[in-house]
N, C-alpha and C. Protein backbone atom coordinates (compact mmCIF):
# COMPACT_ATOMS: atom_id res chain seq x y z
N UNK A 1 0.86 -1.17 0.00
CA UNK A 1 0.00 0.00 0.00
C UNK A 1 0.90 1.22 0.00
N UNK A 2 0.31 2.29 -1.08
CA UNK A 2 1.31 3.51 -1.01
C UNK A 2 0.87 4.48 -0.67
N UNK A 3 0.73 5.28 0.23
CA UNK A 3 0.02 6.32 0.83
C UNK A 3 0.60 7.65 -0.46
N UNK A 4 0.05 8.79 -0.32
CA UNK A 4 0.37 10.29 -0.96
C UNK A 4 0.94 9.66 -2.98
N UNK A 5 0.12 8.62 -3.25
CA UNK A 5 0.62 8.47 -4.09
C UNK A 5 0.17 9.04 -5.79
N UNK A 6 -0.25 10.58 -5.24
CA UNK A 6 -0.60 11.39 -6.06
C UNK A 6 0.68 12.03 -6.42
N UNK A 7 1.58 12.28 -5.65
CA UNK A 7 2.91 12.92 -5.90
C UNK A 7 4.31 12.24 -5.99
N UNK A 8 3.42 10.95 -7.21
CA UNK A 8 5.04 9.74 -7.41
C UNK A 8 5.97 10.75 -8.62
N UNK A 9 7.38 10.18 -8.14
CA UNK A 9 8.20 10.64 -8.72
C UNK A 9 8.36 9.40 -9.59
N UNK A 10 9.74 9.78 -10.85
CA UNK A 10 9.89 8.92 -11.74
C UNK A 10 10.30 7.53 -11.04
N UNK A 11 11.59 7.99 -9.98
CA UNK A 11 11.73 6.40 -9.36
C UNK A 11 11.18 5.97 -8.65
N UNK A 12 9.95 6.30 -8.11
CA UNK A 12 9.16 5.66 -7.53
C UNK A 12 8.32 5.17 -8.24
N UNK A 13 8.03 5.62 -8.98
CA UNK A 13 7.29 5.31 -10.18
C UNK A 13 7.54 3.88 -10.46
N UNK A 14 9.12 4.32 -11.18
CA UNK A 14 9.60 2.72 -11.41
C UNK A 14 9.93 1.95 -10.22
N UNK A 15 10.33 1.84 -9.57
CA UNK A 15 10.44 1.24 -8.48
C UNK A 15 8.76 0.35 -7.69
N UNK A 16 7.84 1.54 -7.93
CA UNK A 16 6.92 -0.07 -7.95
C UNK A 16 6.05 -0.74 -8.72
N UNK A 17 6.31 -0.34 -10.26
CA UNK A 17 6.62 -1.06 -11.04
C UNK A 17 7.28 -2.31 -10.98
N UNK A 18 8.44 -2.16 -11.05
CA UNK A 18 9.55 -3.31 -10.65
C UNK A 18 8.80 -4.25 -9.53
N UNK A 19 8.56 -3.89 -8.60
CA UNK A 19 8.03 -4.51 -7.51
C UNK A 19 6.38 -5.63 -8.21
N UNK A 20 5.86 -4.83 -8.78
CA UNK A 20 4.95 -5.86 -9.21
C UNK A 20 5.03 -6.89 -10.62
N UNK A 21 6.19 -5.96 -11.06
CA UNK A 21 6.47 -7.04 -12.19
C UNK A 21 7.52 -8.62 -11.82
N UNK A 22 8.39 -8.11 -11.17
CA UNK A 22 8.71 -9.03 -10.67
C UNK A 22 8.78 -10.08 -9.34
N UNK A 23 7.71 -9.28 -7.97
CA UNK A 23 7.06 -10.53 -7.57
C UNK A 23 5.57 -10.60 -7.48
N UNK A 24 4.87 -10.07 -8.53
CA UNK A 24 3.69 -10.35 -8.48
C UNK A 24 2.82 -9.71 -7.15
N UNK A 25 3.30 -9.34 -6.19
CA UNK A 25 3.05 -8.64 -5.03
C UNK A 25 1.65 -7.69 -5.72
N UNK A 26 0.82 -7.62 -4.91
CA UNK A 26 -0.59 -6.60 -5.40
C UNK A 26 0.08 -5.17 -5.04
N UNK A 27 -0.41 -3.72 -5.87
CA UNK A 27 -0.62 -2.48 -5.38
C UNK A 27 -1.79 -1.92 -5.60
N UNK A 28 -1.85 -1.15 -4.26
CA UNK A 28 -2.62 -0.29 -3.60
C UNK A 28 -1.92 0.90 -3.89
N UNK A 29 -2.48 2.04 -4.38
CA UNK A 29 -2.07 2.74 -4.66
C UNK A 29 -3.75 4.12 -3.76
N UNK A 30 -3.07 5.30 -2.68
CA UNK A 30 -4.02 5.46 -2.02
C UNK A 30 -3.44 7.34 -2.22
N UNK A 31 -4.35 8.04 -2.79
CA UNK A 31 -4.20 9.34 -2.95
C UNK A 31 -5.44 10.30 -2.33
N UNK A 32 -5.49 11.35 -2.68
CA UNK A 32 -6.85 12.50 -2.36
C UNK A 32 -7.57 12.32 -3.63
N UNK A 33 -8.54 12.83 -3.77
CA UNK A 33 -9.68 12.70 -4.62
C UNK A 33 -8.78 13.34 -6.16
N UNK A 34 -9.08 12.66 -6.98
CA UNK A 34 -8.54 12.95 -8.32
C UNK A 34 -7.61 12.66 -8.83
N UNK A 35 -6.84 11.48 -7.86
CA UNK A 35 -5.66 10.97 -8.16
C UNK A 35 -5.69 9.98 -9.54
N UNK A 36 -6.90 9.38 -9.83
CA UNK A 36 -7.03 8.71 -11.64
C UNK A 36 -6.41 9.19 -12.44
N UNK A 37 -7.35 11.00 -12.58
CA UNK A 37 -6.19 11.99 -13.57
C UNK A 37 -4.75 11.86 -13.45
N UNK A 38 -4.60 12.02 -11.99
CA UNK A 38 -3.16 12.68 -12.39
C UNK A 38 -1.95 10.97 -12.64
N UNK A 39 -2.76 9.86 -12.02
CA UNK A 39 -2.06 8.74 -12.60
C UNK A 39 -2.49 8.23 -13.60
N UNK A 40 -3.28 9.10 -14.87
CA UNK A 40 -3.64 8.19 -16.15
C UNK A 40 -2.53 9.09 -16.73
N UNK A 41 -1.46 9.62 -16.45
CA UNK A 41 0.05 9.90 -17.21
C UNK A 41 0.77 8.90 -16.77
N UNK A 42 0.73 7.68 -16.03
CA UNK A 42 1.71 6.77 -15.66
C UNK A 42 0.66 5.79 -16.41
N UNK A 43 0.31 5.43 -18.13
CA UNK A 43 -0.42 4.21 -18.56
C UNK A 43 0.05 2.66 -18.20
N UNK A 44 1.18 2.83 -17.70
CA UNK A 44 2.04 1.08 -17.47
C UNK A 44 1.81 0.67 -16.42
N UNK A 45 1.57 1.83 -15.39
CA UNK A 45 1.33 1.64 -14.14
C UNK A 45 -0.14 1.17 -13.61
């Protein structure tokens, strides 16, 4: 689970990426209201 995760940076970005690509581990990803928008610029994620 990632708390404030309206304000990911690039390596965090990738970094949990990485994390679910390679152990399958679930994310939670937990922001303030409108966080869809601002993570439909991360499409991989």
């Amino acid at each position: 689970m990632i708390g404030e995760a309206e304000r990911p940076s690039n390596t965090r970005t990738g970094y949990v990426r990485h994390l679910f690509d390679r152990s399958g581990i679930g994310v939670i990803l937990v922001g303030m209201p409108g966080i869809e928008k601002r993570m439909a610029r991360y499409p991989r994620l």
